[in-house]
Protein backbone atom coordinates (compact mmCIF):
# COMPACT_ATOMS: atom_id res chain seq x y z
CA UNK A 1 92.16 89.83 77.61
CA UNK A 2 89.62 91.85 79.22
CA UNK A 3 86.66 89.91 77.94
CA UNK A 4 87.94 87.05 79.61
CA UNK A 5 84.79 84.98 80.18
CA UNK A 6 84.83 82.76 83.47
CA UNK A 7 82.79 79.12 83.55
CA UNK A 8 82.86 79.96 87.52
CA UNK A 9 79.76 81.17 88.97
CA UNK A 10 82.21 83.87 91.15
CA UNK A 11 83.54 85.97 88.79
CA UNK A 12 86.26 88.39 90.61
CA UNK A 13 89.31 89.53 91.08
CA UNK A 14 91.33 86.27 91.60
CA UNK A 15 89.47 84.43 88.90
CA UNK A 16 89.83 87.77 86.42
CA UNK A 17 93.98 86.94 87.20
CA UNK A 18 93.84 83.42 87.17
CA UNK A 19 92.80 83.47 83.55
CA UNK A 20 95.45 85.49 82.23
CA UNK A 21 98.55 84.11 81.07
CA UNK A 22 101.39 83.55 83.54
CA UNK A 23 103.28 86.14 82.37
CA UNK A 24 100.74 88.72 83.06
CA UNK A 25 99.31 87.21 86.17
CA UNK A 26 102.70 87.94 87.81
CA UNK A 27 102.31 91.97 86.88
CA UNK A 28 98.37 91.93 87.58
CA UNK A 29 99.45 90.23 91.84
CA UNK A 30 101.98 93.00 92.03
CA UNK A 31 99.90 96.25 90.70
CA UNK A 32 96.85 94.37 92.76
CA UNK A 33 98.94 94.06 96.06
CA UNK A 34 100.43 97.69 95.67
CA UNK A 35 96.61 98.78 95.18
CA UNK A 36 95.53 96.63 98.52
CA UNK A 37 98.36 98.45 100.39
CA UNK A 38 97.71 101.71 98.95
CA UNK A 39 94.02 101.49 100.12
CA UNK A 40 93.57 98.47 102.71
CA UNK A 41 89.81 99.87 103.29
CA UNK A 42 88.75 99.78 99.50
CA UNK A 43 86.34 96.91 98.58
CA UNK A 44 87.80 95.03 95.36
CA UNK A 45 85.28 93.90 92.97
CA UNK A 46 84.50 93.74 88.77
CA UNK A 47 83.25 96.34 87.20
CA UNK A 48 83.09 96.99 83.59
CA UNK A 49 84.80 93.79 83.38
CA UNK A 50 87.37 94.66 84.82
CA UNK A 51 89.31 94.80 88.39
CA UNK A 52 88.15 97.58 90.21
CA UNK A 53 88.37 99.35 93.77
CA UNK A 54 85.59 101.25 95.12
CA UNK A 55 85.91 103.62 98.46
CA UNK A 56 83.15 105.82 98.92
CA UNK A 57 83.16 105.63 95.18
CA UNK A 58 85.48 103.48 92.17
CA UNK A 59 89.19 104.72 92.78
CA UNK A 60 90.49 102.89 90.33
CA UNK A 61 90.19 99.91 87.73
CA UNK A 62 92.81 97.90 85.51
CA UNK A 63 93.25 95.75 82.79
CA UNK A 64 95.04 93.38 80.80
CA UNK A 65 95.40 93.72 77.10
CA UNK A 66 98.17 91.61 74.99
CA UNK A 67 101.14 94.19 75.12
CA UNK A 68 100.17 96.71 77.93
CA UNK A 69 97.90 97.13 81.48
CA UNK A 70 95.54 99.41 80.87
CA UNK A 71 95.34 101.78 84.34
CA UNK A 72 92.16 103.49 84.68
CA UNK A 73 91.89 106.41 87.55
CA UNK A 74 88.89 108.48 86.54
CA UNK A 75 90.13 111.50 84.77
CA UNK A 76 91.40 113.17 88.06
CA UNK A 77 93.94 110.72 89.15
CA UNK A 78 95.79 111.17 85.67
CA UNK A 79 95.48 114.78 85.58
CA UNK A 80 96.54 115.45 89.22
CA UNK A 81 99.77 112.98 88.07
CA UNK A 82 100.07 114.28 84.16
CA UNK A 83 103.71 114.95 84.70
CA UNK A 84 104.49 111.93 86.00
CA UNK A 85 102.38 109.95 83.62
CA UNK A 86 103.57 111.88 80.55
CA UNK A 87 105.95 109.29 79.53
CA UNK A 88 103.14 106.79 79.19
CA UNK A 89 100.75 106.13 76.12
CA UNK A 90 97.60 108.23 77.26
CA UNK A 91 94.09 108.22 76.46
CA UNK A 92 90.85 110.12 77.91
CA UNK A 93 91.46 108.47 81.56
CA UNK A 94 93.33 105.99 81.00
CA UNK A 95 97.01 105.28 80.82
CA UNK A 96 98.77 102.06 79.26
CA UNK A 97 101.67 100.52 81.03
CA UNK A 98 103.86 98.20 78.74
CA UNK A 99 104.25 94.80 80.08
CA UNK A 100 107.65 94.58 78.26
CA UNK A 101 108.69 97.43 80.97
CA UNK A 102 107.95 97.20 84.90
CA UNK A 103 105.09 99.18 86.27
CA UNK A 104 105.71 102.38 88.26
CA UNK A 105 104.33 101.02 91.48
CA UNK A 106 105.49 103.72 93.94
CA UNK A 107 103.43 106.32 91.30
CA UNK A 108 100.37 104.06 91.33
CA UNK A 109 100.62 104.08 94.85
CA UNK A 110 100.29 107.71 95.20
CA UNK A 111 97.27 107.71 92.32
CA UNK A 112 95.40 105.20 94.32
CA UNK A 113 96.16 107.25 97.73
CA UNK A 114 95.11 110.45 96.29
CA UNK A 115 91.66 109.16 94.94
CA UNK A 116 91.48 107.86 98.25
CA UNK A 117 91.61 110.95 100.03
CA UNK A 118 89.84 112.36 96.91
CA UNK A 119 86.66 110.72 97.31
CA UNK A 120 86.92 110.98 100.84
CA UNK A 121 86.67 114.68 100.81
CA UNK A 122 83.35 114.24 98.43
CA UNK A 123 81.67 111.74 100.82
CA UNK A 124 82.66 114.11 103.91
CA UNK A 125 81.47 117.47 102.33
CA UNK A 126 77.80 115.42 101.28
């Protein structure tokens, strides 16, 4: 699903959702609205083809595939949150969440908060 190709001339967020199936789309609003909350300044946009949210830097991306949402927080985010994450299929940063199960949203709201504060530090100590 992450190829997703869009006849719109806007390709973003809404239209990245709105082309999944309705199943999914219902998943993709809640992990998107928990992101939005998490980090109400971060600028959502595509990248890589996928969802992404940038403050002072990408904080984190996601995508749908057919059985899972792939959760991408830069290799810090998953390490800082290993434990928690442990019970999830893993790769090198990324973590899959099934769509059979629902998502940890209070965990992805404390990913998203720490690579907030994260890149924060970085822009701060430029």
């Amino acid at each position: 699903m992450t190829d997703i190709k869009s006849n719109s001339t806007t390709y973003d967020v809404t239209t990245y959702i709105a082309n999944c199936p309705p199943e999914v789309r219902v998943v993709l609003e809640e992990l998107r609205n928990t992101i939005k909350i998490a980090a109400p300044e971060a600028e959502e946009l595509i990248s890589y083809k996928m969802p992404a949210y940038k403050y002072h830097g990408i904080l984190v991306y996601f995508a749908a595939y057919k059985n899972h949402i792939g959760f991408y927080a830069t290799p810090t985010g998953h390490k800082e949150f290993e434990k928690d994450l442990a019970s999830f299929k893993q790769g090198k940063g990324s973590v899959q969440f099934p769509l059979d199960k629902p998502l940890p949203l209070p965990l992805i709201a404390k990913i998203v908060k720490f690579r907030m504060k994260e890149n924060q530090t970085k822009a701060q100590n430029k």
